[in-house]
Protein backbone atom coordinates (compact mmCIF):
# COMPACT_ATOMS: atom_id res chain seq x y z
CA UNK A 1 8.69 -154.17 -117.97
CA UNK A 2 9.45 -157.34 -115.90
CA UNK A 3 12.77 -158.53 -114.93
CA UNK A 4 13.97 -162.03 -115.07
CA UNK A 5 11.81 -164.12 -112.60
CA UNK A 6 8.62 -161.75 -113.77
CA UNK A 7 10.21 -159.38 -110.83
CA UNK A 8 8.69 -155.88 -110.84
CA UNK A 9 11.84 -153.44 -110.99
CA UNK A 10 10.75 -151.84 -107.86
CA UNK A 11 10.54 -154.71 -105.90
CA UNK A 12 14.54 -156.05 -106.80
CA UNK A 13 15.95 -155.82 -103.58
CA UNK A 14 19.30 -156.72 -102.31
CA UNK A 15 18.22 -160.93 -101.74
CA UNK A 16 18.04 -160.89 -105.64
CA UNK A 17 21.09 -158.92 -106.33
CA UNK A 18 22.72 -161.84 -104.19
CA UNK A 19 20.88 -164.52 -105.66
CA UNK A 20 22.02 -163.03 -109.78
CA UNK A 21 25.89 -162.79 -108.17
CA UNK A 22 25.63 -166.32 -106.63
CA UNK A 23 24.25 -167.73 -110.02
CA UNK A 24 26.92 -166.17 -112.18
CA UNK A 25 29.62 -166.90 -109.57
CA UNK A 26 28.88 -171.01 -109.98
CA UNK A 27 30.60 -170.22 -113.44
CA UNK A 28 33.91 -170.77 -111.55
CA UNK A 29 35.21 -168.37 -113.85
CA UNK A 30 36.02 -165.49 -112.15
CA UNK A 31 38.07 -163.50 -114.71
CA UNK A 32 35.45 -163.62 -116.99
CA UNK A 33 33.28 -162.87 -114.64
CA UNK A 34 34.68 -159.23 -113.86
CA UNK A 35 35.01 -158.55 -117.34
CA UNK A 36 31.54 -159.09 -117.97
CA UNK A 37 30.20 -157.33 -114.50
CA UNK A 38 32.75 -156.28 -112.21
CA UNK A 39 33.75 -152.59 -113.06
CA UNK A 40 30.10 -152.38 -113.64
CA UNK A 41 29.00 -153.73 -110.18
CA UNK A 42 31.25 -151.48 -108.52
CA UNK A 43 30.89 -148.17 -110.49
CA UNK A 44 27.04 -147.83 -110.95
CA UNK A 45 26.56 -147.40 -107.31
CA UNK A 46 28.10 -144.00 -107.59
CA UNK A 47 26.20 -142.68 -110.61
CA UNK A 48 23.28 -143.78 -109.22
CA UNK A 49 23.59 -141.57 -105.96
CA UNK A 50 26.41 -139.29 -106.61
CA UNK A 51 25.79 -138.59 -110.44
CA UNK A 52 23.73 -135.59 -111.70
CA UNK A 53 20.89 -136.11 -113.97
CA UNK A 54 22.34 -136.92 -117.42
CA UNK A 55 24.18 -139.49 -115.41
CA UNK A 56 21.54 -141.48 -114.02
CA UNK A 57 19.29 -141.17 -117.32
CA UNK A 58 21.51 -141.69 -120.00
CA UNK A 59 24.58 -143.63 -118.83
CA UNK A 60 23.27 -145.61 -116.10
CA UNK A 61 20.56 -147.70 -118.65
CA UNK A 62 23.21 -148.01 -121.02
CA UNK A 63 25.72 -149.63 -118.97
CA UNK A 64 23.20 -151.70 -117.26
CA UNK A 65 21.87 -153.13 -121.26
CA UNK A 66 25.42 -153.73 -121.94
CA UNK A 67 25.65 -150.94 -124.64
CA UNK A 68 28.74 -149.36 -122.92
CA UNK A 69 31.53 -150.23 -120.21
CA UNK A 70 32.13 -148.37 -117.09
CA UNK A 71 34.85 -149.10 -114.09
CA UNK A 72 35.86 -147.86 -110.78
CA UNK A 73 39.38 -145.92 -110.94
CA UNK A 74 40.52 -144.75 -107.71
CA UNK A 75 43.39 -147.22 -106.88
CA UNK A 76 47.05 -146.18 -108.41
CA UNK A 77 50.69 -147.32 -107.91
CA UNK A 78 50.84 -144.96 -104.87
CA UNK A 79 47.67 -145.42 -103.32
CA UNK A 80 45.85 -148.70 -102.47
CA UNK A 81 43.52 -149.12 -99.78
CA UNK A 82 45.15 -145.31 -98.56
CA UNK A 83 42.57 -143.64 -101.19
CA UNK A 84 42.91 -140.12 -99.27
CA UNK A 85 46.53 -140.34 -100.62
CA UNK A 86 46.02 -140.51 -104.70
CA UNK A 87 47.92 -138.28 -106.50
CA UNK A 88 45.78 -137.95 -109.96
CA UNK A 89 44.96 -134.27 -110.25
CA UNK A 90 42.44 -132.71 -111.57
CA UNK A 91 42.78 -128.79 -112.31
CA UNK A 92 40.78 -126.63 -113.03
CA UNK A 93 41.30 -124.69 -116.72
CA UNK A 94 41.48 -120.99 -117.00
CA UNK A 95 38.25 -120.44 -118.45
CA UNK A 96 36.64 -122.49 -115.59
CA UNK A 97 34.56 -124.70 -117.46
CA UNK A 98 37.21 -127.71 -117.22
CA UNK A 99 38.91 -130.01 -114.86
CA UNK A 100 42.31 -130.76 -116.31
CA UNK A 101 43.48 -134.21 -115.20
CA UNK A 102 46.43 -136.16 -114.91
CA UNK A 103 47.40 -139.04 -113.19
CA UNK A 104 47.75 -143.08 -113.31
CA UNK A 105 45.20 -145.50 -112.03
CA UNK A 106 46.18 -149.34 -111.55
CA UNK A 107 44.51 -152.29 -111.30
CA UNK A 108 41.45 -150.84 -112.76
CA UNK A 109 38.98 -153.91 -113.54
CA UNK A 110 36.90 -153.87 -117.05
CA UNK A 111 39.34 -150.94 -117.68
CA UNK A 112 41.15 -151.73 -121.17
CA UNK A 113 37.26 -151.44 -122.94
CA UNK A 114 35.61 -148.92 -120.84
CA UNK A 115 33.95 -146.26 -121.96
CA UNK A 116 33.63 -144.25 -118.96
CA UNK A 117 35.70 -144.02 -115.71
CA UNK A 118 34.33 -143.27 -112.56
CA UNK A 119 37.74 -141.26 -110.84
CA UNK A 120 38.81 -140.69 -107.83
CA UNK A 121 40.99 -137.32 -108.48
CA UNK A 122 42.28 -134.47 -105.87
CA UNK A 123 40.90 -131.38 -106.92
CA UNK A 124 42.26 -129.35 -103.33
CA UNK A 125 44.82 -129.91 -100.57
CA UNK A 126 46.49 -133.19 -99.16
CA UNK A 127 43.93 -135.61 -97.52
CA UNK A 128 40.49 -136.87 -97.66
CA UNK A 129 39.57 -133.01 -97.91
CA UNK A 130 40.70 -133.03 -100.79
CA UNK A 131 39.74 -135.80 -102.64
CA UNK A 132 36.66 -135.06 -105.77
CA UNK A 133 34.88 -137.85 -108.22
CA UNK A 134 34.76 -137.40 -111.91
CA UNK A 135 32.59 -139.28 -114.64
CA UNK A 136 35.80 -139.04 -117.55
CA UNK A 137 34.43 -140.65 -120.99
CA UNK A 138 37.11 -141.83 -123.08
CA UNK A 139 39.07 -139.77 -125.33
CA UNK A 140 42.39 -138.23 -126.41
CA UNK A 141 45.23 -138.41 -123.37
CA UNK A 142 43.37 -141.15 -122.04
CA UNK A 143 45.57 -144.56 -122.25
CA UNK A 144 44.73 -148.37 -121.14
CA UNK A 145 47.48 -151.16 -120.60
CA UNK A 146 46.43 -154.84 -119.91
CA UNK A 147 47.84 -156.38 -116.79
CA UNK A 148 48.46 -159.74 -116.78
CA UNK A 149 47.06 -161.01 -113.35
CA UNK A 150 47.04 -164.83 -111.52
CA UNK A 151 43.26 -165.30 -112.94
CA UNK A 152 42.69 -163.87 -116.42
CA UNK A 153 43.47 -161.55 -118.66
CA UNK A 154 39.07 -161.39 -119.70
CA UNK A 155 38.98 -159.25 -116.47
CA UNK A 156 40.61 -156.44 -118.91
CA UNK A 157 42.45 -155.22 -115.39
CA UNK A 158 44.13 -152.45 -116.52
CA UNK A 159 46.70 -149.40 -116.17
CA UNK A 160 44.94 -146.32 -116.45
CA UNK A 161 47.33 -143.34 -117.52
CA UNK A 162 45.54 -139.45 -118.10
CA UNK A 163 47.40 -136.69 -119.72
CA UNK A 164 46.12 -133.35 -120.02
CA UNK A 165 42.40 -134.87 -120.28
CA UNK A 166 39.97 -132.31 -120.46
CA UNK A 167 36.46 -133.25 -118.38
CA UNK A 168 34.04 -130.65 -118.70
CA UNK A 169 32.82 -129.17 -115.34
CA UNK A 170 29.35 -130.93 -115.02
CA UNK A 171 30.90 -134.34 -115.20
CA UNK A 172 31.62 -134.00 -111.66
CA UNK A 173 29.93 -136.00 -109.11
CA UNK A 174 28.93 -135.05 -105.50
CA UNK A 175 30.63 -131.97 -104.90
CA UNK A 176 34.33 -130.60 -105.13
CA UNK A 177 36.33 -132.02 -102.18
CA UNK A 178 33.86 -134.27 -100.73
CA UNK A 179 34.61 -137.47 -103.34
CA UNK A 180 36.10 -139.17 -100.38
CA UNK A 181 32.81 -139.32 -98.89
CA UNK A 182 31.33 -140.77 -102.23
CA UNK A 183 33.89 -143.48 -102.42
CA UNK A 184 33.22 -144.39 -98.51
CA UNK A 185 29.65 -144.91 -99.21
CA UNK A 186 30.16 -147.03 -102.63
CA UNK A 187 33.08 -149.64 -100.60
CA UNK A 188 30.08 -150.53 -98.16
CA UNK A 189 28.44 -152.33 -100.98
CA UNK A 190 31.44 -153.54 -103.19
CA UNK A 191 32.62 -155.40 -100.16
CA UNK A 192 29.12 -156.98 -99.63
CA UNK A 193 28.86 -157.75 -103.50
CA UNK A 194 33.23 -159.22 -103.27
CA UNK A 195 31.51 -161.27 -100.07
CA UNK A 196 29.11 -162.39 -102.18
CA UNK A 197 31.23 -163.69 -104.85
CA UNK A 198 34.04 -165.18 -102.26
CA UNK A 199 31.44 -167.31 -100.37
CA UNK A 200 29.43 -168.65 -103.40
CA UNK A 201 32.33 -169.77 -105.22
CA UNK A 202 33.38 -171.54 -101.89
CA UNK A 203 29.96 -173.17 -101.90
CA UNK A 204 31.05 -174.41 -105.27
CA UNK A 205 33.95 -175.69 -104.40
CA UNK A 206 32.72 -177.60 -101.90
CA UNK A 207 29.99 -179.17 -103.73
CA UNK A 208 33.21 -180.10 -105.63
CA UNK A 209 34.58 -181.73 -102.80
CA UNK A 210 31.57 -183.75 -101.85
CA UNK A 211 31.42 -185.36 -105.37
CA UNK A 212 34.79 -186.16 -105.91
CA UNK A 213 34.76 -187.55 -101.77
CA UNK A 214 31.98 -189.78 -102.82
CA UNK A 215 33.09 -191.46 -106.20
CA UNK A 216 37.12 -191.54 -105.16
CA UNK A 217 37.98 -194.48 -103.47
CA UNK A 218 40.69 -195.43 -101.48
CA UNK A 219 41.90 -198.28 -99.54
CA UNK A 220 38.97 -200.48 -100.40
CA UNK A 221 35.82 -197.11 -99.67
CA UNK A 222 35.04 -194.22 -100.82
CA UNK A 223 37.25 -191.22 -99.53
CA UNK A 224 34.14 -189.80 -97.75
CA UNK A 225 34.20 -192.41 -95.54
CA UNK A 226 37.85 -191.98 -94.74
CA UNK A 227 37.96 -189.58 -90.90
CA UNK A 228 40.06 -187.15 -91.46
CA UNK A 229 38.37 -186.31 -94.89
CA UNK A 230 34.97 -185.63 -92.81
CA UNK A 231 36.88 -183.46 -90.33
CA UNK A 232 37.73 -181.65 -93.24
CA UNK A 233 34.48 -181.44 -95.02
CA UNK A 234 32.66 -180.43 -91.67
CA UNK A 235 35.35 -177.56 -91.02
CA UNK A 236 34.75 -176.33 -94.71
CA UNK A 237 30.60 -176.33 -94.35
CA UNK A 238 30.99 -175.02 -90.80
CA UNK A 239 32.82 -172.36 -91.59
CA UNK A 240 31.05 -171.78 -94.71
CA UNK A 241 27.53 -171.46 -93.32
CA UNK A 242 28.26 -169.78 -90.26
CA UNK A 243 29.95 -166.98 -92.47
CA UNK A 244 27.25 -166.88 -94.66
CA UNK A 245 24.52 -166.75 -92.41
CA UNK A 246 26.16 -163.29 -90.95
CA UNK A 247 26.05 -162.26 -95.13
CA UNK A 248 22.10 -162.98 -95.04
CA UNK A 249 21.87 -160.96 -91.77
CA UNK A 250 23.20 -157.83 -93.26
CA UNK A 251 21.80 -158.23 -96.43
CA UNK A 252 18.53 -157.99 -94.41
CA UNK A 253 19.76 -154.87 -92.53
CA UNK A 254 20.37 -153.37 -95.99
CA UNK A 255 17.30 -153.75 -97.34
CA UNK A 256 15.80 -152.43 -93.75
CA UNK A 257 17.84 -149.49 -93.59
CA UNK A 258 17.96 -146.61 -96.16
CA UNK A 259 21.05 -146.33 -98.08
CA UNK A 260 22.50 -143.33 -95.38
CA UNK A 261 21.57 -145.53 -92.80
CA UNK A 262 23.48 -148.59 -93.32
CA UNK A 263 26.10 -146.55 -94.25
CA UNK A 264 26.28 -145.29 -91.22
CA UNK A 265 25.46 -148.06 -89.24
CA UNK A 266 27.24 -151.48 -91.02
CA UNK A 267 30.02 -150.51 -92.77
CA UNK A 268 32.13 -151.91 -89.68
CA UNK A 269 30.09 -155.15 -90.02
CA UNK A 270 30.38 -155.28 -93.42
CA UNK A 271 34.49 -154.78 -93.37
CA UNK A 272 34.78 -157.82 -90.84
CA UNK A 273 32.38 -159.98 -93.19
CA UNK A 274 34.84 -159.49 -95.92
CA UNK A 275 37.94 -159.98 -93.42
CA UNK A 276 35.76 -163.07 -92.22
CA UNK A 277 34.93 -164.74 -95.79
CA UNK A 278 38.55 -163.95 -97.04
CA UNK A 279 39.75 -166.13 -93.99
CA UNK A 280 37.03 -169.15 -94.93
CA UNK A 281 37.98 -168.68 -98.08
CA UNK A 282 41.97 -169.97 -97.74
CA UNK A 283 40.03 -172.18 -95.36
CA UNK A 284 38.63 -173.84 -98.41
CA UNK A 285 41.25 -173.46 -100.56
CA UNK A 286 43.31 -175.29 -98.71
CA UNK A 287 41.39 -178.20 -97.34
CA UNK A 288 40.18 -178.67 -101.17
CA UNK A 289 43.71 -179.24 -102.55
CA UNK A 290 44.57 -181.79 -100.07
CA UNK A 291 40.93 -183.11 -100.58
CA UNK A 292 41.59 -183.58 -104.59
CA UNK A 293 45.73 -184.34 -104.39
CA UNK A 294 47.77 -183.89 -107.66
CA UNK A 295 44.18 -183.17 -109.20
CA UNK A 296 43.97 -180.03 -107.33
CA UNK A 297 46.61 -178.59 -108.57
CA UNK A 298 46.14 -179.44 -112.11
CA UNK A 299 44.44 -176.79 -114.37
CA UNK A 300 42.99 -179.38 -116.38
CA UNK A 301 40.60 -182.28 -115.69
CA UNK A 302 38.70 -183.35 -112.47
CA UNK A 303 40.26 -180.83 -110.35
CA UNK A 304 40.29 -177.93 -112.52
CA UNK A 305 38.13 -176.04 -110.37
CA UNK A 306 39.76 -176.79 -107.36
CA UNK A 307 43.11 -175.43 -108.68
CA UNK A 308 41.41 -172.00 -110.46
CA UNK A 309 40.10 -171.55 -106.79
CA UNK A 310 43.33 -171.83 -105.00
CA UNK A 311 44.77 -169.74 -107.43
CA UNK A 312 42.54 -166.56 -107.25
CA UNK A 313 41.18 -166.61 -104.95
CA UNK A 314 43.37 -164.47 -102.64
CA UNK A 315 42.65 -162.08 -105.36
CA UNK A 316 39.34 -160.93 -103.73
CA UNK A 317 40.76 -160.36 -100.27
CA UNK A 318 43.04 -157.27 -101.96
CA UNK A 319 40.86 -155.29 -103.86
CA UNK A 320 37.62 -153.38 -102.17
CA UNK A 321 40.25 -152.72 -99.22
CA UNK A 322 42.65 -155.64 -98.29
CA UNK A 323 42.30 -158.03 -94.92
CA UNK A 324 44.05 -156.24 -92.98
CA UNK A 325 42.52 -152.90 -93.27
CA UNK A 326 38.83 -154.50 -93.00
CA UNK A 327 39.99 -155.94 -89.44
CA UNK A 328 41.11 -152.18 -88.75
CA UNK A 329 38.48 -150.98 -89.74
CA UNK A 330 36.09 -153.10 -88.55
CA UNK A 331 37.14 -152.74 -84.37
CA UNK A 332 37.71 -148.86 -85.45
CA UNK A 333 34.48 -148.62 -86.31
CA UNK A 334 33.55 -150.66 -82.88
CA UNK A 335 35.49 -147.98 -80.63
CA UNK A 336 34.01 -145.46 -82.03
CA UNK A 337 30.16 -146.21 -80.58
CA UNK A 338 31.98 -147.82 -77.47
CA UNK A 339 31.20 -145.76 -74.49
CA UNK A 340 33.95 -143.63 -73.01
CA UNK A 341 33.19 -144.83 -69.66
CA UNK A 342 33.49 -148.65 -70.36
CA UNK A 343 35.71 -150.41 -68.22
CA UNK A 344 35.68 -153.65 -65.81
């Protein structure tokens, strides 16, 4: 079978996955967006290399033809971008061939429909040490609340509660205690794919700006031709383009690298991309508004693009590991391979 594009399967590499998030990112819907891909995009990455057979066979194809739902759940009300300190147990029952779990999960995208949740769960002590992965399929104890968010409520972002939910044994992925590693490995390419999405829909957006520049006029010309909207039109495309020229780089080294390799090797790089694009983002956002005026702030009309941007799009630079920890991690990641001799 061919994909779309008459693209052998084996040869889909990470240039298209960028190209099919780009395309659906030009939606400028981003709500609906993560409720038709998001928990997907984010939770088939573990299957694929941390799931056990029946996994990979059976639910990965079906999630990927649309015939179920799947989502990430690792953050929770006490544990954001500090995954090593979630809370949700999972114990194991007396006759061994159960994990027992309870817990809340929040902010769970694609959650309130999903069939299966991918879990981040502490099976041992305190820590990362401690941390497992579990594939839990819907059933009883399992609850979903919708949370009302700034962009929509078609993400189905959700609150995740599990009481007494009984997993069987071979649901879980990797092996016990070493889920932190799992969910390490699967942030390295959410973050690329959250790039992805931040810098297309900026490309949008400025495309917006261009139009609306050219057919506006003002003071006898067209608002292009006005200075200080060129100043800002050059600062959004330079700061565009530059960013996503270092997303094409490491999209390169990803399909160079095997998948323990770039883990290894770029998930520094990859944290300061995000940091990076989150900052060109409000770069955008900002000059856009003042680009459009009262339009682009109105959720209707002309500018309705412009203000859907502004409004969400700070959403992106929380979830897969907020700004702030990407700029940690990012120069942590730098000292690490620095040598311990360096000095002037």
């Amino acid at each position: 079978d061919k994909l779309p594009g008459n693209i052998n399967p084996e040869n889909f590499d990470y240039f298209h996955e960028l190209i099919t998030h780009e395309e659906v990112s030009r939606l400028g819907t981003p709500g609906f967006q993560d409720g038709c891909f998001g928990g997907k995009n984010i939770s088939i990455t573990p299957l694929m290399v941390f799931g056990n057979e029946r996994m990979r066979k059976e639910i990965v194809p079906k999630s990927l033809k649309g015939l179920c739902k799947t989502c990430l759940a690792i953050t929770e009300p006490f544990a954001g971008s500090d995954v090593a300190g979630i809370r949700t147990t999972a114990v194991k029952s007396p006759c061994g061939n159960y994990y027992i779990v309870n817990g809340v999960k929040k902010w769970i995208t694609e959650a309130m429909n999903a069939q299966y949740f991918i879990t981040a769960v502490r099976t041992g002590g305190p820590g990362k040490g401690g941390v497992s992965m579990l594939l839990i399929e819907r059933g009883e104890g399992i609850n979903t609340k919708l949370i009302k968010t700034a962009y929509s409520t078609s993400a189905e972002t959700s609150l995740v509660t599990f009481e007494d939910v009984k997993v069987p044994v071979e649901n879980l992925m990797a092996k016990e205690n070493e889920g932190f590693r799992a969910i390490m490995y699967n942030f390295n390419h959410e973050r690329w794919y959250i790039v992805v999405i931040m810098l297309s829909r900026c490309r949008f957006i400025l495309e917006e700006c261009f139009k609306w520049a050219s057919q506006r006029q003002i003071f006898g010309k067209p608002l292009i031709n006005q200075a200080v909207i060129q100043e800002k039109l050059a600062k959004m495309a330079s700061s565009l383009e530059s960013c996503y020229s270092w997303l094409e780089t490491i999209t390169h080294q990803m399909n160079e690298m095997s998948f323990e390799e770039y883990n290894a090797k770029i998930g520094g790089d990859i944290a300061l991309l995000k940091y990076q694009a989150a900052m060109v983002s409000r770069i955008i956002a900002d000059e856009s508004v003042q680009i459009f005026g009262g339009r682009g702030v109105s959720s209707s009309g002309m500018g309705k693009y412009i203000e859907r941007f502004q409004r969400t799009i700070k959403i992106p630079g929380v979830y897969g590991g907020s700004t702030e920890i990407m700029a940690s991690l990012g120069v942590r990641q730098a000292v690490r391979s620095f040598p311990k001799d360096a000095k002037l």
